[in-house]
Protein backbone atom coordinates (compact mmCIF):
# COMPACT_ATOMS: atom_id res chain seq x y z
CA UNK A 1 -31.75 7.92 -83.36
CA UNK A 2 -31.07 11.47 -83.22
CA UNK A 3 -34.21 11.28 -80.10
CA UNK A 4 -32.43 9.09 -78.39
CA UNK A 5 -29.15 10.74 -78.93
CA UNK A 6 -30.99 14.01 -77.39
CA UNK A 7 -32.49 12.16 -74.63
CA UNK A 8 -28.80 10.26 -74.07
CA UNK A 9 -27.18 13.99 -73.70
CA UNK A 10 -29.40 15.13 -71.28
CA UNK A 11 -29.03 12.64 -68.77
CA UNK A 12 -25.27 12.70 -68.99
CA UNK A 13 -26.03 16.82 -68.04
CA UNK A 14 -27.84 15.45 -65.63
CA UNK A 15 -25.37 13.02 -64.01
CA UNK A 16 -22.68 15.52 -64.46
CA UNK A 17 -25.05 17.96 -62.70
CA UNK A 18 -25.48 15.07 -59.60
CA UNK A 19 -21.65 14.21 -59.57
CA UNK A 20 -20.53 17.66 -59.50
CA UNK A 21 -22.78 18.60 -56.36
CA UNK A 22 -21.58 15.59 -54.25
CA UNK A 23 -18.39 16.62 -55.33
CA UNK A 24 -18.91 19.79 -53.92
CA UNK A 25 -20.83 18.84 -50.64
CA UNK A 26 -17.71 16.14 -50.44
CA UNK A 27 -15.11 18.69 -50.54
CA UNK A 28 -17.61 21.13 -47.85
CA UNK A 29 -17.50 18.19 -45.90
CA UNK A 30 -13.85 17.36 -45.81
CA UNK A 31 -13.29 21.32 -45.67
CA UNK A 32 -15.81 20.95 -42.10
CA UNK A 33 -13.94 17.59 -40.86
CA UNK A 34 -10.50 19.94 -41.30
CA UNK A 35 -11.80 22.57 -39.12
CA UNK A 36 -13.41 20.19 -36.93
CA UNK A 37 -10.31 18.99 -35.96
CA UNK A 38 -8.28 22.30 -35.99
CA UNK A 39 -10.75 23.37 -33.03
CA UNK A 40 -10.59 19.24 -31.42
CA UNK A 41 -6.39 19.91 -31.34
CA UNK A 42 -6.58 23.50 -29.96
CA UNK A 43 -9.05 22.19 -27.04
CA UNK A 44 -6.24 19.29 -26.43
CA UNK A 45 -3.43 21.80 -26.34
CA UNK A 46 -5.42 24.09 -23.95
CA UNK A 47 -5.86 21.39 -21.57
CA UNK A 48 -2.65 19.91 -22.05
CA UNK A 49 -1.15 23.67 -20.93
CA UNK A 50 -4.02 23.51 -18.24
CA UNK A 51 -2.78 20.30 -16.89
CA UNK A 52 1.16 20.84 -17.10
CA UNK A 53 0.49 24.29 -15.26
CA UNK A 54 -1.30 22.45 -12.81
CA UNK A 55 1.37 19.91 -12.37
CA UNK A 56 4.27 22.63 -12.44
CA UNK A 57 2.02 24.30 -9.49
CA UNK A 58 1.84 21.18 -7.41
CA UNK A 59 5.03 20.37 -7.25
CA UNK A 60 5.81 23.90 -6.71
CA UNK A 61 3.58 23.72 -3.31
CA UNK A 62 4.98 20.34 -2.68
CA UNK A 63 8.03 21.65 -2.42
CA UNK A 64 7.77 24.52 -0.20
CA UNK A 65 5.39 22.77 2.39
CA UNK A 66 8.18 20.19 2.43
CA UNK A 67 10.84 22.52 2.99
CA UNK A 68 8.31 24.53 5.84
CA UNK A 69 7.58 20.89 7.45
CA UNK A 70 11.40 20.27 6.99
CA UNK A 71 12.49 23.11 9.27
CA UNK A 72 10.09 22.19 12.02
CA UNK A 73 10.41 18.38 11.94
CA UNK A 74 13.59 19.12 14.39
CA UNK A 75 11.56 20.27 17.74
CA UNK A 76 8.91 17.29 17.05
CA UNK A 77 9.85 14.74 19.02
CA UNK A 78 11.60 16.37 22.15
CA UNK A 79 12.60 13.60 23.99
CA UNK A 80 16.16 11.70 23.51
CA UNK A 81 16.50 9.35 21.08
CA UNK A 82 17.00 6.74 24.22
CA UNK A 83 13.17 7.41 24.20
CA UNK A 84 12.30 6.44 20.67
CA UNK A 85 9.71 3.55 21.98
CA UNK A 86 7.72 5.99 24.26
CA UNK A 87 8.14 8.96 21.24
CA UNK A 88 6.59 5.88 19.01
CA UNK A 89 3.85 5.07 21.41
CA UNK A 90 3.05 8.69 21.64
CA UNK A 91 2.64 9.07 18.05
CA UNK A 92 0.74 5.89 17.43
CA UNK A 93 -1.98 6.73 20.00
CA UNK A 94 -2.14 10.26 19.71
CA UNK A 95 -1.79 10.31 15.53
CA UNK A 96 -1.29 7.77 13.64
CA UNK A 97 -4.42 5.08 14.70
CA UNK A 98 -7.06 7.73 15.17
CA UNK A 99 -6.37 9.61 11.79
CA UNK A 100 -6.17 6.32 9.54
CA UNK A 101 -9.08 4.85 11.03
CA UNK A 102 -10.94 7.79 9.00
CA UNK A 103 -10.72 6.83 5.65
CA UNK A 104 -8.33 5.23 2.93
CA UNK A 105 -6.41 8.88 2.33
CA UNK A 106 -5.87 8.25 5.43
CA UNK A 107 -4.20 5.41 5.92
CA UNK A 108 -2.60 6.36 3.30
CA UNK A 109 -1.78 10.10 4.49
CA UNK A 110 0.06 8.05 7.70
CA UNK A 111 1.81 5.64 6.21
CA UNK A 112 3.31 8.63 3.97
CA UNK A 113 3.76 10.98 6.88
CA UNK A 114 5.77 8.21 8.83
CA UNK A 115 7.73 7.66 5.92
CA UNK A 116 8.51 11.05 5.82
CA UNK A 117 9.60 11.29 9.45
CA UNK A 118 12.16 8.21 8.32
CA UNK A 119 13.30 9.48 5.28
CA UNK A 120 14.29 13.39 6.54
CA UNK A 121 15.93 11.40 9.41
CA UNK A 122 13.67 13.68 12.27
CA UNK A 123 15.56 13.70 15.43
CA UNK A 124 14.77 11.57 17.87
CA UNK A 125 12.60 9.01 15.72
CA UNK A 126 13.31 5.73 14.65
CA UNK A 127 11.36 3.94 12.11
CA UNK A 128 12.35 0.91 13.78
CA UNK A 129 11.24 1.73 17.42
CA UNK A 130 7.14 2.83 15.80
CA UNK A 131 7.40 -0.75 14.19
CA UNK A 132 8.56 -2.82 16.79
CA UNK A 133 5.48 -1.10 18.98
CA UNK A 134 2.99 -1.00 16.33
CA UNK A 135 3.60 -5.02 15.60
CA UNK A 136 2.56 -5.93 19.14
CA UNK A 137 -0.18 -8.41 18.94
CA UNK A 138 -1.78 -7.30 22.31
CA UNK A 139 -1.89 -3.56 20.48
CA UNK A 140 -3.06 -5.21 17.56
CA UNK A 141 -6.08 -7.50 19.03
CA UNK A 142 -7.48 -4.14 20.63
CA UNK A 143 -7.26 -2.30 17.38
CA UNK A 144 -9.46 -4.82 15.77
CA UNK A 145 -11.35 -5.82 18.38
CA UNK A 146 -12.50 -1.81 18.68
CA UNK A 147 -12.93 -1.41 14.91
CA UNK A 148 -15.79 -1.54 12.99
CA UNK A 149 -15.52 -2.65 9.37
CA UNK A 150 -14.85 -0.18 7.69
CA UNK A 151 -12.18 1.19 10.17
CA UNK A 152 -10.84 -2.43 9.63
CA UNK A 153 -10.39 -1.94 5.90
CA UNK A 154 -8.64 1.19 6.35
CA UNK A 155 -6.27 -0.31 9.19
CA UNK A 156 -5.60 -3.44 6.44
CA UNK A 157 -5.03 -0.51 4.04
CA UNK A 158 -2.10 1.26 6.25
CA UNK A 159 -1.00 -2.07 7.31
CA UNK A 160 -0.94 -3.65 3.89
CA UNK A 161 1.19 -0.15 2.86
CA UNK A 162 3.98 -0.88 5.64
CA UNK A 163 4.34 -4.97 4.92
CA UNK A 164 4.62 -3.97 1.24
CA UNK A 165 7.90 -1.84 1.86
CA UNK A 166 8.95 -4.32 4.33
CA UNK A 167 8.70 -7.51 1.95
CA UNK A 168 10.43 -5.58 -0.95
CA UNK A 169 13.50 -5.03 1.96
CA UNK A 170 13.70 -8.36 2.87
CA UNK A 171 13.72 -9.76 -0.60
CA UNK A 172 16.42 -6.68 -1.76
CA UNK A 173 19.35 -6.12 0.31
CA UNK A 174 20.27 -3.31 -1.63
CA UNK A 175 16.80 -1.65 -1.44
CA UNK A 176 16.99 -2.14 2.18
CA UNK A 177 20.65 -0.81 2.22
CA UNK A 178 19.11 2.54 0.46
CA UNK A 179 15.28 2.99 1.57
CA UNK A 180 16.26 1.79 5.10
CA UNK A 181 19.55 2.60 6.47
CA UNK A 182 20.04 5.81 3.71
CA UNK A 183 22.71 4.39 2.16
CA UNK A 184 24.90 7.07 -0.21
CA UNK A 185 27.95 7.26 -2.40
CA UNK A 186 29.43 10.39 -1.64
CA UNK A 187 32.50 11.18 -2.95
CA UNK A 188 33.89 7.25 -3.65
CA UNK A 189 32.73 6.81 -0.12
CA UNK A 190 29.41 5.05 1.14
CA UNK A 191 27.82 6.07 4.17
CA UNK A 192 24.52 5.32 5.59
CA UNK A 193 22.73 8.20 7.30
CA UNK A 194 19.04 7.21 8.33
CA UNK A 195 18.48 7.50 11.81
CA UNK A 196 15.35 4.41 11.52
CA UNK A 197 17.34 1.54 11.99
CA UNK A 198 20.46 2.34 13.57
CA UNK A 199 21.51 0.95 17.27
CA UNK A 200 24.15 3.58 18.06
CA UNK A 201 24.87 7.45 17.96
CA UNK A 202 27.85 9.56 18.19
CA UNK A 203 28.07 12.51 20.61
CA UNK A 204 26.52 14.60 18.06
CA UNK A 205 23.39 12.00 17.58
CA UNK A 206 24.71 10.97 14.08
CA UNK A 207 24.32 7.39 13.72
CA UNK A 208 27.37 5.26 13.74
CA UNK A 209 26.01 1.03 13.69
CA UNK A 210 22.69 -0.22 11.81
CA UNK A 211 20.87 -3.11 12.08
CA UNK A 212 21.91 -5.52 9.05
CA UNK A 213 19.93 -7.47 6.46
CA UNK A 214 20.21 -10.39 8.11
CA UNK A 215 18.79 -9.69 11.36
CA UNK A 216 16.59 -7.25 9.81
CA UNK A 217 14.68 -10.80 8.64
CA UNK A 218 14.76 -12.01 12.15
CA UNK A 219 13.37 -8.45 13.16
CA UNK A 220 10.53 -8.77 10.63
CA UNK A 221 9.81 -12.70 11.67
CA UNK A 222 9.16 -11.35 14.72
CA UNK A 223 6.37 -9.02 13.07
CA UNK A 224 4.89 -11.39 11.15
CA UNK A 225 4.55 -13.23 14.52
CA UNK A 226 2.64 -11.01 16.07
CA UNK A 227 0.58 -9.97 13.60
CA UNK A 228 -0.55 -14.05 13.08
CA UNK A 229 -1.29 -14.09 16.86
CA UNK A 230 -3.39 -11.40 16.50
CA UNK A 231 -5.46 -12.28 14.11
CA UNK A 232 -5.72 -15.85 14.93
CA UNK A 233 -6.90 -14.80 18.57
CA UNK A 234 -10.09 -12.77 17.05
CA UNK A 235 -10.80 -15.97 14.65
CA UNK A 236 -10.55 -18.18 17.42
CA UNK A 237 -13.31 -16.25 18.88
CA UNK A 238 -17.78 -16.46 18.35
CA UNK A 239 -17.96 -12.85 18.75
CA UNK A 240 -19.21 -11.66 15.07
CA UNK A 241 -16.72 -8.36 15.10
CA UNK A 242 -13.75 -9.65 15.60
CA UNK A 243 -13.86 -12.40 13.45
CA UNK A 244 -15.83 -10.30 10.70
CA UNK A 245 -12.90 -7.34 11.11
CA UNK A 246 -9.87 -9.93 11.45
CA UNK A 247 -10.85 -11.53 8.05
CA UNK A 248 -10.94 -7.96 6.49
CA UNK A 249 -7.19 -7.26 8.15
CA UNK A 250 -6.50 -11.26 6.13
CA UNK A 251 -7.77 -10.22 2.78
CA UNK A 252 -6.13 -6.49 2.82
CA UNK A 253 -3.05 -7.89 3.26
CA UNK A 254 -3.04 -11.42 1.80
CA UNK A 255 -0.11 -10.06 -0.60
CA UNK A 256 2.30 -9.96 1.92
CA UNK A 257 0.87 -12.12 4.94
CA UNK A 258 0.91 -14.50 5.67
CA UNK A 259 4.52 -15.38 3.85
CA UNK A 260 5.69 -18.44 5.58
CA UNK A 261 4.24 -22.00 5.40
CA UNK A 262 3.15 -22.93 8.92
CA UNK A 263 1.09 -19.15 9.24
CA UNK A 264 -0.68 -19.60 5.86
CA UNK A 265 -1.67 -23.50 6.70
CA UNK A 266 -3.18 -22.33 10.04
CA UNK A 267 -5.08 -19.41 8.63
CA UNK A 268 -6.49 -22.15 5.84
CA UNK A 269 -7.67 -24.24 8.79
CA UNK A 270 -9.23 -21.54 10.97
CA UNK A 271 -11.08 -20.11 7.72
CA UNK A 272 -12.37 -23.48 7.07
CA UNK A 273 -13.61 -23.93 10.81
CA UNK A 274 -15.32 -20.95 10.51
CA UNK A 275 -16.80 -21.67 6.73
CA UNK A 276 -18.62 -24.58 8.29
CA UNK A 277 -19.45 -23.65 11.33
CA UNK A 278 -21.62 -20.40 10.50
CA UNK A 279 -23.04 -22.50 7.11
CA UNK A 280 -24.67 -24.62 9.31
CA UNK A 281 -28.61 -24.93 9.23
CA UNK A 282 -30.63 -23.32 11.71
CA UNK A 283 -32.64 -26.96 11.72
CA UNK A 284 -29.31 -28.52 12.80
CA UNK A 285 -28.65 -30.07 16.58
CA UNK A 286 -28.05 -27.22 18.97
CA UNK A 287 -24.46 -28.92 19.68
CA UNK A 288 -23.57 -28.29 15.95
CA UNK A 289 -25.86 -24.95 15.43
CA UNK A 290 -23.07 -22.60 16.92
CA UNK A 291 -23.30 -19.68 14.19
CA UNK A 292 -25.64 -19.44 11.04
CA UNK A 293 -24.29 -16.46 9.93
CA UNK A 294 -24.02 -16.65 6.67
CA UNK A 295 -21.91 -13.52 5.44
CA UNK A 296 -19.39 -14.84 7.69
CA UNK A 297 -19.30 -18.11 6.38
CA UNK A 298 -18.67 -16.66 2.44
CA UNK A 299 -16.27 -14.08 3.86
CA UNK A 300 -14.18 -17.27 5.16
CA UNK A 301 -14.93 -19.12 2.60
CA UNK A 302 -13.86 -16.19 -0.04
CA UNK A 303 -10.98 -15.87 1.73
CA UNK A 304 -9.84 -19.33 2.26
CA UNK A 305 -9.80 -19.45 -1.82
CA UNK A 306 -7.70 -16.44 -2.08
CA UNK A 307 -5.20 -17.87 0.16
CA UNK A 308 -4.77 -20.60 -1.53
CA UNK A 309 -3.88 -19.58 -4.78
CA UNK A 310 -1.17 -18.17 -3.39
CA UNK A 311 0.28 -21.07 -1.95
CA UNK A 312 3.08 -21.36 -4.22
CA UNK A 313 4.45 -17.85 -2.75
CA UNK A 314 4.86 -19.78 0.64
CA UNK A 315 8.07 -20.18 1.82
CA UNK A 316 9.61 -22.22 4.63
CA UNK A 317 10.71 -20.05 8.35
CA UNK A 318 14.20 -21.21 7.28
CA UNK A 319 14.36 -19.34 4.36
CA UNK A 320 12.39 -16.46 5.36
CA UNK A 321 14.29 -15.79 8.39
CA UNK A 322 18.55 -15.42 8.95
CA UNK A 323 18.43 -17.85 11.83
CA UNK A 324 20.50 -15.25 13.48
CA UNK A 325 19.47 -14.94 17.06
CA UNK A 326 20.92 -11.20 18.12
CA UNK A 327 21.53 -8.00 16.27
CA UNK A 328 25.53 -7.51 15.76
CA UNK A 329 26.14 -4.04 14.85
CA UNK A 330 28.16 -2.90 12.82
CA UNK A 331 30.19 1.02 11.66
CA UNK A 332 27.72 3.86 10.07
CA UNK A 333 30.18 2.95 6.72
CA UNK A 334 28.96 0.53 4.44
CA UNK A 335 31.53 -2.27 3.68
């Protein structure tokens, strides 16, 4: 008994022994985990202070370069603002289209630079006047017949930027009040200020009557027009670039175009044509053998299924468009 007793007393020594070093090694660890994450949460404020110093210094250079670009904006565009379509054409041919054709900043880079031009109200530009020019389907069909594809995804990128800001104005009259015409409360009193949709000036070139919401729809019907006419006339084609770069345009924009009925249900039957035309086998008739080109035929075919789920968006001319036939203008102050 007293053996056993003995041999009993040891091993609790023992097993004291073994629970008091993984007691210890637990507390080291615990102890290691602690400063483990001491160093972890000093590394995260470091680049936390990194990052917010960073930011403070890009706005910082924002701001100045759009204070410098501010002052010069003014001696731009030298010609009277009678002369906004030929200062539009100017800066489409000579800017705009060559730089965006370069790659997706880009596109992007113009689309920001002509809302820039809008927004600090640059003498003797109209936002208006580069859109009416720029939706021109003859302007349009060259573009994309002279593109190659990936120049067509940046042009869908640039135009798929614009239609974007124009849908959300024709769905929001107030946004379109604001982001369009500069609408402001100053003083109890609102007045509207941007120079990109106005229709008359004062003697000092301040505008005095805007285009409305109403007529702005007709404006952008007219838009959407051309643009369909465009790209219908390069998928009404056999030529293998302009119907390759015309679906591109389709699927960079399919968010916002086509947005009425009768557009979207031709597109669906064009994409379909072409689906089954360039599927067909090379062991067909030569009467029915037109294409064979296959990555046309499951661009079309991709395409056609994108467009139809969003048939529900569809909506009929009448409610897309005012129905009103001219522009009435009306006073610089909002009513």
């Amino acid at each position: 008994m007293l053996e056993q007793g003995g041999r009993l007393g040891d091993g609790g020594e023992r097993l004291g022994a073994l629970l008091h070093r993984h007691l210890g090694s637990g507390r080291r660890l615990t102890q290691a985990q602690f400063a483990l994450e001491r160093v972890n949460d000093s590394l995260v404020r470091q680049v936390l202070e990194r990052m917010l110093q960073e930011a403070n210094e890009g706005i910082t250079r924002f701001s100045k370069a759009r204070l410098h670009i501010g002052r010069q904006v003014a001696s731009w565009f030298p010609a009277d603002i009678s002369k906004a379509d030929q200062t539009a054409d100017t800066l489409l041919e000579e800017c705009i289209l060559p730089r965006l054709q370069l790659g997706a900043l880009d596109a992007e880079y113009c689309f920001r630079l002509i809302k820039f031009l809008h927004e600090f109200s640059a003498p003797n530009f109209k936002l208006m006047s580069l859109y009416d020019r720029l939706f021109n389907h003859n302007r349009l069909r060259a573009m994309i017949f002279t593109c190659t594809v990936r120049e067509a995804e940046h042009l869908a990128r640039f135009l798929r930027l614009i239609l974007a800001d124009l849908s959300k104005w024709h769905g929001d009259k107030s946004a379109y009040e604001k982001e369009a015409l500069g609408l402001k409360d100053l003083q109890g009193t609102k007045t509207r200020h941007y120079l990109g949709f106005a229709t008359a000036f004062d003697a000092d070139g301040k505008p005095t009557e805007f285009v409305e919401h109403d007529p702005f729809k007709e404006m952008l019907f007219r838009w959407h027009k051309e643009l369909n006419s465009a790209l219908r006339s390069c998928l009404n084609g056999l030529e293998w670039m302009h119907i390759r770069n015309a679906i591109t345009i389709l699927k960079g924009v399919i968010d916002y175009f086509p947005a009425i009925n009768f557009m979207a249900e031709k597109f669906l039957e064009q994409l379909k044509t072409i689906t089954e035309r360039e599927a067909a086998s090379k062991n067909a008739p030569e009467s029915e053998q037109q294409g064979h080109r296959v990555d046309l035929s499951v661009t079309a075919q991709t395409t056609y299924s994108e467009l139809q789920k969003r048939r529900s968006k569809w909506i009929l001319v009448q409610a897309f468009r005012s129905g009103v036939v001219s522009a009435p203008a009306t006073s610089a102050r909002a009513p």
